[in-house]
Structure formats: C-alpha cells, structure tokens
Protein backbone atom coordinates (compact mmCIF):
# COMPACT_ATOMS: atom_id res chain seq x y z
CA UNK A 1 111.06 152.66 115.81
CA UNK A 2 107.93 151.27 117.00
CA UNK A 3 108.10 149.94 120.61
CA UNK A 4 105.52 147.28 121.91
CA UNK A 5 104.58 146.35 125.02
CA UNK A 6 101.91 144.78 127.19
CA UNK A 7 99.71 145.85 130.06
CA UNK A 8 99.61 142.74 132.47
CA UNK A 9 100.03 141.40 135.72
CA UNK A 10 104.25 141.31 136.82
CA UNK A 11 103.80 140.34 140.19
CA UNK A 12 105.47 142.93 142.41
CA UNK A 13 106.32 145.01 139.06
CA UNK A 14 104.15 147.50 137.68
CA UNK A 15 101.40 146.43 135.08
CA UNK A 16 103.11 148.26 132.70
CA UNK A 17 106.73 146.61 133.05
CA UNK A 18 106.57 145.50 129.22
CA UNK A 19 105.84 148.39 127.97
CA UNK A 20 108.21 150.24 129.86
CA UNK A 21 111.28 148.32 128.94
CA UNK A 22 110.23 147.95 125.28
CA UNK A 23 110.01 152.33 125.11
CA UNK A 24 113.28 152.91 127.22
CA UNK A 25 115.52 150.20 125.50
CA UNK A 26 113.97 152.35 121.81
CA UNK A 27 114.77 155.30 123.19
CA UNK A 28 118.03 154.97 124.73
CA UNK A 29 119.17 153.12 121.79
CA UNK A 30 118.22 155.74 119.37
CA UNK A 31 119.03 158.90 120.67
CA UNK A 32 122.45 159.17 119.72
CA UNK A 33 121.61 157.60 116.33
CA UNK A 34 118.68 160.68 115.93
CA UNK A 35 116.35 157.73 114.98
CA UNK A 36 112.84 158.82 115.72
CA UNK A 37 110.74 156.52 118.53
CA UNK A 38 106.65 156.68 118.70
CA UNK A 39 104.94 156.16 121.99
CA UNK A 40 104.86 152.25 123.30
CA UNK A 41 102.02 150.32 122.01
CA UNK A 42 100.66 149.62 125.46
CA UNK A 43 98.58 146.63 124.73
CA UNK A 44 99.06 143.31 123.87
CA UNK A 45 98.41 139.65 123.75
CA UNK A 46 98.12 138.20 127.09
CA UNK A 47 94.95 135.90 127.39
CA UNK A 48 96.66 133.81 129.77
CA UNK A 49 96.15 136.37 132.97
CA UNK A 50 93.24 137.36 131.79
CA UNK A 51 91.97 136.39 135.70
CA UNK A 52 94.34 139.13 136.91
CA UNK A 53 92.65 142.47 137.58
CA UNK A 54 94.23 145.46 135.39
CA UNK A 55 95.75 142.97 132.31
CA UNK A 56 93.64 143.36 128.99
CA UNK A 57 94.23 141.11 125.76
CA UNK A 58 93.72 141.49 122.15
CA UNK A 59 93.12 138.35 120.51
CA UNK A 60 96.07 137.70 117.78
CA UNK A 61 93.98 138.74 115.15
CA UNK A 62 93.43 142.43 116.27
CA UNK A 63 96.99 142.79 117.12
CA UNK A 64 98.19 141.86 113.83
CA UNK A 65 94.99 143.69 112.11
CA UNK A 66 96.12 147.01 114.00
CA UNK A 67 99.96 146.39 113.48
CA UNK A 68 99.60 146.21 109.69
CA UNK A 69 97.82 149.20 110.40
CA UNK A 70 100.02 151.12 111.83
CA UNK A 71 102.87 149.77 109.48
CA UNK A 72 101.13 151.00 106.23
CA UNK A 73 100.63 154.13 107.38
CA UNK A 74 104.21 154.49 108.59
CA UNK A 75 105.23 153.73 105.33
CA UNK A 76 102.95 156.12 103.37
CA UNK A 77 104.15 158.56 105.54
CA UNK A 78 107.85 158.16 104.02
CA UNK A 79 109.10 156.18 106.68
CA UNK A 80 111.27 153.59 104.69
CA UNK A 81 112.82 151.54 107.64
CA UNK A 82 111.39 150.57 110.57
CA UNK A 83 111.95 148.91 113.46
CA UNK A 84 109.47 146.96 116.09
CA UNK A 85 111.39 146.70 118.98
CA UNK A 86 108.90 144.09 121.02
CA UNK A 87 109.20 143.80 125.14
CA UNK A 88 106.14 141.48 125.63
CA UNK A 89 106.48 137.32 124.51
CA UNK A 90 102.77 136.92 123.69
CA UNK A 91 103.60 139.51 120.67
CA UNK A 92 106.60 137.67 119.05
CA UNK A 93 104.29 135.79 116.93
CA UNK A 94 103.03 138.69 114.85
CA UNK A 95 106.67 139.21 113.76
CA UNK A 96 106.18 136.55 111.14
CA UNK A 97 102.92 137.82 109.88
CA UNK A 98 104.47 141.26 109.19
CA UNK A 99 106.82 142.45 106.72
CA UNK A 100 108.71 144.64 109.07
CA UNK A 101 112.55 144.11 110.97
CA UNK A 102 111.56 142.93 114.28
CA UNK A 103 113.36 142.48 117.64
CA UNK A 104 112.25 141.15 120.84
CA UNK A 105 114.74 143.26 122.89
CA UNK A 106 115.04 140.92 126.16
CA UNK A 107 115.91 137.96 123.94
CA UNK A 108 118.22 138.91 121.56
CA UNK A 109 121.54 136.95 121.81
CA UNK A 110 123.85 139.40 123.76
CA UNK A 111 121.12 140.67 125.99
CA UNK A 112 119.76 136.89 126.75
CA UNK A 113 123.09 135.20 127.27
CA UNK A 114 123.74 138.40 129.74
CA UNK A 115 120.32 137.82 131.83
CA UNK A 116 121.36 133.78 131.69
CA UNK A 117 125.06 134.33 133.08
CA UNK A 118 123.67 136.13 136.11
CA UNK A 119 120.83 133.40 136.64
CA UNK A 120 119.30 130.77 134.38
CA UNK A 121 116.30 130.69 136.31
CA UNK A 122 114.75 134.47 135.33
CA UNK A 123 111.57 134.40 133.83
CA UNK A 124 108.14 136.69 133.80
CA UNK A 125 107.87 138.49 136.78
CA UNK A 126 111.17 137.87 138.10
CA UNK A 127 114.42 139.73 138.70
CA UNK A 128 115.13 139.89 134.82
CA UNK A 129 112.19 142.62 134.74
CA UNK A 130 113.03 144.20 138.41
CA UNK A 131 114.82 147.72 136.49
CA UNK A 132 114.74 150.90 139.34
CA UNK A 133 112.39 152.27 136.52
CA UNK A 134 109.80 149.06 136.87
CA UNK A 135 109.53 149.27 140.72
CA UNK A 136 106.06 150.58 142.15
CA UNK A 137 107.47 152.84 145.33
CA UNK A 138 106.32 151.49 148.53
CA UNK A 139 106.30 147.71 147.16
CA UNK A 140 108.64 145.39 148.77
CA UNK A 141 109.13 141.92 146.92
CA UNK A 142 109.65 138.98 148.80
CA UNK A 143 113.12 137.61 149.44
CA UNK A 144 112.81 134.29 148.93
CA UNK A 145 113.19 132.66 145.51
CA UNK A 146 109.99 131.33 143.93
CA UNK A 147 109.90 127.91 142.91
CA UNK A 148 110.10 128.29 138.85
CA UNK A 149 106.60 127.16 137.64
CA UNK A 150 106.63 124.95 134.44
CA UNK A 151 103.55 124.69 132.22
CA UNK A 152 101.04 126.53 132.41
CA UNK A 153 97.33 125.46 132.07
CA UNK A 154 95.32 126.63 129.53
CA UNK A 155 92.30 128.12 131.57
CA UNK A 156 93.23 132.17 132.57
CA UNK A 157 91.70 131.19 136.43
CA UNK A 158 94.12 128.13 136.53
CA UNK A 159 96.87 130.61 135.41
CA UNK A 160 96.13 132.34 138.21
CA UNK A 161 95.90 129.61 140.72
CA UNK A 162 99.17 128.36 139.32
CA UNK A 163 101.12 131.43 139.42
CA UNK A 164 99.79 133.43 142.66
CA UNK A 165 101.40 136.37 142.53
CA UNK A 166 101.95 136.17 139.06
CA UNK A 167 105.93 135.36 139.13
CA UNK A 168 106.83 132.28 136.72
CA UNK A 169 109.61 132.04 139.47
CA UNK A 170 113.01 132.38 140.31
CA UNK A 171 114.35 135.39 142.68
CA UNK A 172 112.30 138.74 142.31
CA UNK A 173 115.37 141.24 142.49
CA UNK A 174 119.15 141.29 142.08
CA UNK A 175 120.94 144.23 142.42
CA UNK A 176 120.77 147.38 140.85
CA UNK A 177 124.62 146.59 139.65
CA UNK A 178 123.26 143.82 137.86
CA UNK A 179 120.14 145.18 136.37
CA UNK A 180 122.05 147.87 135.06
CA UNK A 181 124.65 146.08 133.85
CA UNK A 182 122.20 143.60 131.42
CA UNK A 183 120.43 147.07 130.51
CA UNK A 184 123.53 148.15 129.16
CA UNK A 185 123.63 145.23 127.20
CA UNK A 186 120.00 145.19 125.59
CA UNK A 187 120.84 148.95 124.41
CA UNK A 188 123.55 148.48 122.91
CA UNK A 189 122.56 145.26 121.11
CA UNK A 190 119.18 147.13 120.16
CA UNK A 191 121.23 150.15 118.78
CA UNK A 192 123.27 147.76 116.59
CA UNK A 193 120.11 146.18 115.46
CA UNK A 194 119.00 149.74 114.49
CA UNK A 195 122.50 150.43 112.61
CA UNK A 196 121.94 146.90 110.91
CA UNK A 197 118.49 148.39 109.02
C-alpha cells in the first residue's frame, strides 16, 4: 500500500493532517491482513493555499510524473497489487492517469455516509479531520461553528482572504466518541478495499 498525503494549511490541525490520516487508515487496515505499507507520500497538490506559510505544491504534472515513478518500480520489484490509499482531494485526479487500484479513504461510501450522518456540513479543516492523533498540543480551536465557505477564488492570496484560518467551515471538533467511531469506519472499509485486490 502506498499512502498519500499533503502538507498544507488545516487551520487549527497540524500541516500534516493529510498525510497523517492517509498512513494510519494504511496501516491499521493492513496489519492484520500482513499487507506491507511504505512511508506517506508527504506532498501533494495544493496550489490553492499556496499564500499559507508551511503548505508546498507540486504542479499535477510532477505528481503524476513521480507517481508513475514510484508505481513502476513497485512493480519491478515483484509487487503485483497495489494499493494508493489517498487522504488529500487535490490528488484524486491522478487516480485516472494511473493504472493502479486507488482509494480516497475519507470518501469512500461507508466512511463518507458515516462523517455525513454526524454532520453534513464537515469539510477541510473541520471536525471531519479533528482525530486525537491530528491535534497540535497546546492548540485550542474555537467553539463556534464557521460559516461553511462556498467557492473558492482562483488566486492562492484570495484563498487566503476567503478562508482565514484556513477552515472551509462547519464546527472544528466533535467528540472523541465520534471521531473514533467514523475512524472505525474508514478502516474497516479500507481493509475490505485491500481484501477486494
């Protein structure tokens, strides 16, 4: 399994939420299976908050230049089946320019009905990407529910200007209970996807 993330702005989150999520969900989902996981792919493409200190972007081309990459030599190694499992949206494109069983872990059927029961209104930056293991210690989010932004401009400053804090809105935590409860979910719907190959 290859896991893919995204180093980028998440509001209160840590700049490596995507990342994170994409490597535990692989992880947890394999282990009992003995399905090998390589280390996250920590960067990805995220030109829109390019304004926000600490989020680097490849342009789609590299991505899917270094993907192929890494897929050919997977395969010469032996490695017959493989999995992406993806935990950043501004990487779901390059699943149709490789030949290679994707999933994009948060939005899988099971998992995404499961975030949408709690609350329709998670997005980026929002509770649906609060885990205990995405916190930064120390960092309080605020309480209040952010009004959910709708389009966003083209222009990475205007992004920013839009956003603020970088939250596409919605509230920025539920409860641990919860969280837990739709991680359960995306592993087990991950590890099926695994069993499918």
């Amino acid at each position: 399994m290859l896991p893919l993330g995204s180093t980028e702005q998440h509001a209160y989150l840590s700049l490596a939420t995507d990342g994170i999520l994409a490597e535990r969900v692989a992880v947890e989902a394999a282990e009992p299976l003995g399905v090998p996981v390589l280390p996250v792919l920590a960067y990805g493409v995220a030109p829109a908050f390019a304004a926000y200190p600490g989020s680097p972007s490849l342009s789609p081309e590299t991505y899917v230049a270094v993907l192929q990459e890494l897929v050919s030599s997977l395969r010469a190694q032996g490695f017959g089946r493989l999995l992406v499992v993806n935990g950043h949206g501004g990487n779901s494109f390059a699943a149709e320019r490789l030949d290679v069983a994707w999933h994009d872990w948060w939005r899988a059927p099971r998992t995404w009905a499961a975030v949408r029961a709690l609350d329709p209104e998670g997005t980026h930056a929002s509770w649906m990407e609060s885990f205990p293991w995405t916190r930064l210690p120390g960092v309080e989010p605020p309480t209040e529910a952010k009004p959910t932004v709708g389009s966003l401009p083209s222009d990475p400053a205007d992004v920013r200007r839009v956003l603020g804090d970088g939250s596409f809105g919605g509230a920025y935590a539920r409860s641990d209970e919860d969280m837990l409860a739709v991680w359960t979910v995306g592993v087990e719907e991950t590890r099926a996807r695994i069993e499918a190959l």
